[in-house]
C-alpha atoms as a PDB file:
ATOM      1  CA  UNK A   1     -74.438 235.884  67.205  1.00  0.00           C
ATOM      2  CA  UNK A   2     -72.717 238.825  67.725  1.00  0.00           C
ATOM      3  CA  UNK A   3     -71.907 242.523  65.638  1.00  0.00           C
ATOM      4  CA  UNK A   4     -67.867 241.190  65.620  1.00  0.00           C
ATOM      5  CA  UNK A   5     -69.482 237.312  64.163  1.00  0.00           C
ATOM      6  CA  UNK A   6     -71.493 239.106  61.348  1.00  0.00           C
ATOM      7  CA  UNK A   7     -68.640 241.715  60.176  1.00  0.00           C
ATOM      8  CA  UNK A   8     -66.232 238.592  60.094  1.00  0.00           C
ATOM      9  CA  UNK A   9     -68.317 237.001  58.197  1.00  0.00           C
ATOM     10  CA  UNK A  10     -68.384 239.754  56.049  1.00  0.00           C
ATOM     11  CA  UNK A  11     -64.793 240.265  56.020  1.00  0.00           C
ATOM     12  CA  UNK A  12     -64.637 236.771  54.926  1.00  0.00           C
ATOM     13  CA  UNK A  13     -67.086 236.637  52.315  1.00  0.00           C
ATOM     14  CA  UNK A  14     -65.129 239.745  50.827  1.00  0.00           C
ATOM     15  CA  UNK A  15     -61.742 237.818  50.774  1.00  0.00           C
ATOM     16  CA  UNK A  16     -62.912 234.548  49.930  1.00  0.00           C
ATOM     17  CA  UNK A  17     -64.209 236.368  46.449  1.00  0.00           C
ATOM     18  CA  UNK A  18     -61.753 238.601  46.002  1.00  0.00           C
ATOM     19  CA  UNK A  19     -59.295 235.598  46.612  1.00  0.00           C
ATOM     20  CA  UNK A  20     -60.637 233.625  43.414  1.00  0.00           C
ATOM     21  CA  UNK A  21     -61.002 237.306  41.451  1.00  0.00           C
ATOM     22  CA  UNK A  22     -57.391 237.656  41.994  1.00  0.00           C
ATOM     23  CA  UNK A  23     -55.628 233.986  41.340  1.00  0.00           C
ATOM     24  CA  UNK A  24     -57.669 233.946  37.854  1.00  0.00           C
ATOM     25  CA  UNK A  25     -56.314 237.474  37.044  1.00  0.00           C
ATOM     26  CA  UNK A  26     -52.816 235.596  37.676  1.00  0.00           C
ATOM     27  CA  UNK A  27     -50.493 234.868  33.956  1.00  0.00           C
ATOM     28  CA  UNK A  28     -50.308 230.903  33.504  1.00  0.00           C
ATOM     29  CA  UNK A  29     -47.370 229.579  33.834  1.00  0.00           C
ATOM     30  CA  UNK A  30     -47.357 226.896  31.580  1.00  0.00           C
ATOM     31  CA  UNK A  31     -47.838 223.334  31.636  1.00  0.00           C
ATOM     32  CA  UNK A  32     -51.312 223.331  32.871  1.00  0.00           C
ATOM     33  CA  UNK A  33     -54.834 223.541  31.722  1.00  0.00           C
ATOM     34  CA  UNK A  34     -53.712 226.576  30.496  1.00  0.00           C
ATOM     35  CA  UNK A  35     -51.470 225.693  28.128  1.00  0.00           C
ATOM     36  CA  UNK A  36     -53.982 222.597  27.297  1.00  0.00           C
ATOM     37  CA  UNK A  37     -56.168 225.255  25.740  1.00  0.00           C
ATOM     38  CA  UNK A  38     -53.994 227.677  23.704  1.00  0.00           C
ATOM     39  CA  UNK A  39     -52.426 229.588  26.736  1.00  0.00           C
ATOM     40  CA  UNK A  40     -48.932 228.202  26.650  1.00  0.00           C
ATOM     41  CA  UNK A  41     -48.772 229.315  22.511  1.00  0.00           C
ATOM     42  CA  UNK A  42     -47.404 232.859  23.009  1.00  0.00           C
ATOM     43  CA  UNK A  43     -44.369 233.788  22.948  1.00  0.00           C
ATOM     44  CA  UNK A  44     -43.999 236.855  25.491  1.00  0.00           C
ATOM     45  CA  UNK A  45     -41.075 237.680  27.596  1.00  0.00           C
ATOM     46  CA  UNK A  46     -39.953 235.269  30.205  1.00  0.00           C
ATOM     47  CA  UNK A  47     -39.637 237.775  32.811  1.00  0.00           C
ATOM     48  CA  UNK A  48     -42.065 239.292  34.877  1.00  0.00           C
ATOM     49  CA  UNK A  49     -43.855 242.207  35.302  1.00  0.00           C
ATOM     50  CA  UNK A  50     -44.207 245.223  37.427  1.00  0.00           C
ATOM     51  CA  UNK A  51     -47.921 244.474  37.419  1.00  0.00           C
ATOM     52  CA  UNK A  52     -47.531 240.935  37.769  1.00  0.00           C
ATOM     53  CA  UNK A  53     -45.313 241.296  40.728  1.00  0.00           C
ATOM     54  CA  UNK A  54     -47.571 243.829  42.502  1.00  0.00           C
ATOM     55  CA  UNK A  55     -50.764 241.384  41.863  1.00  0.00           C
ATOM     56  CA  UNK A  56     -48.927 238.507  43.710  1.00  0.00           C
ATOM     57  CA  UNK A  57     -48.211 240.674  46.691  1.00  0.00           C
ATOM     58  CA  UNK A  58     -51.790 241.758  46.932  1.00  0.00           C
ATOM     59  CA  UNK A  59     -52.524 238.275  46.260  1.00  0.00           C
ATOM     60  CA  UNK A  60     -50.592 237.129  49.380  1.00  0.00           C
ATOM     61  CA  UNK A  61     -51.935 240.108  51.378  1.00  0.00           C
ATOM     62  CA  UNK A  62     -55.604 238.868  51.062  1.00  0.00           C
ATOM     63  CA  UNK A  63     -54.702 235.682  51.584  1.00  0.00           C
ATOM     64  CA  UNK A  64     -53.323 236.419  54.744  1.00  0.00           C
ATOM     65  CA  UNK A  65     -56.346 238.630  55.891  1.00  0.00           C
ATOM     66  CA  UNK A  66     -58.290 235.553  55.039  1.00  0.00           C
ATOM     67  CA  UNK A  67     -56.497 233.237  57.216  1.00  0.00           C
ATOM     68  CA  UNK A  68     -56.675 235.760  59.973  1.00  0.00           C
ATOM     69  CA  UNK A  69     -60.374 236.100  59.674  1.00  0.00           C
ATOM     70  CA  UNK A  70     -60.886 231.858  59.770  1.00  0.00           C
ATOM     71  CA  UNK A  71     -58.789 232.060  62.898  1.00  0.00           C
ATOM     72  CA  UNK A  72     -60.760 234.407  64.313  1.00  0.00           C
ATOM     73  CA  UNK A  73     -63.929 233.133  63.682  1.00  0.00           C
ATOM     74  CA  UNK A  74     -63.498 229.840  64.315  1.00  0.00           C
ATOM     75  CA  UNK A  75     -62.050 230.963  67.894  1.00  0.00           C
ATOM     76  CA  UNK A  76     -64.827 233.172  68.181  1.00  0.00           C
ATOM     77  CA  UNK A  77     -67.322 230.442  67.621  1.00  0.00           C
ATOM     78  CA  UNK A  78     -65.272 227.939  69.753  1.00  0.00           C
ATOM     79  CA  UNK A  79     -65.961 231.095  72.748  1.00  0.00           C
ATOM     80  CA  UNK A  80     -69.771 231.369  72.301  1.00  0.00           C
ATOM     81  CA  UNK A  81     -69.821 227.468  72.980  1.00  0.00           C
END
């Protein structure tokens, strides 16, 4: 394996947690398990916030490094076969 496999791999390890760190900072939206459990009681302000917004665009934004980084590896692993 190569220096570009392992830092991939890194780069992927890094994304893939900071994927699941992120969604669960995410407000529930009702109607879920959230709501099952006492999420879906308060009241707060239907619209959403500055911080909210900016956490589902760095949301997306890892997401999409993520993808990039299983495309590459798996077409650098399809290469060095």
């Amino acid at each position: 394996m190569t220096v570009l496999t392992y830092a991939l791999l890194v780069v992927l390890l890094a994304t893939s947690s900071a994927l699941v760190l992120l969604v669960l900072l995410h407000k529930g939206k009702g109607g879920g398990l959230s709501s099952m459990f006492g999420g879906g009681m308060s009241s707060v302000a239907s619209g959403s916030s500055v911080a909210e917004k900016n956490l589902t665009r760095i949301t997306i934004a890892v997401g999409v490094i993520w993808f990039a980084c299983i495309v590459a590896y798996g077409l650098l692993l399809r290469a060095l076969v």
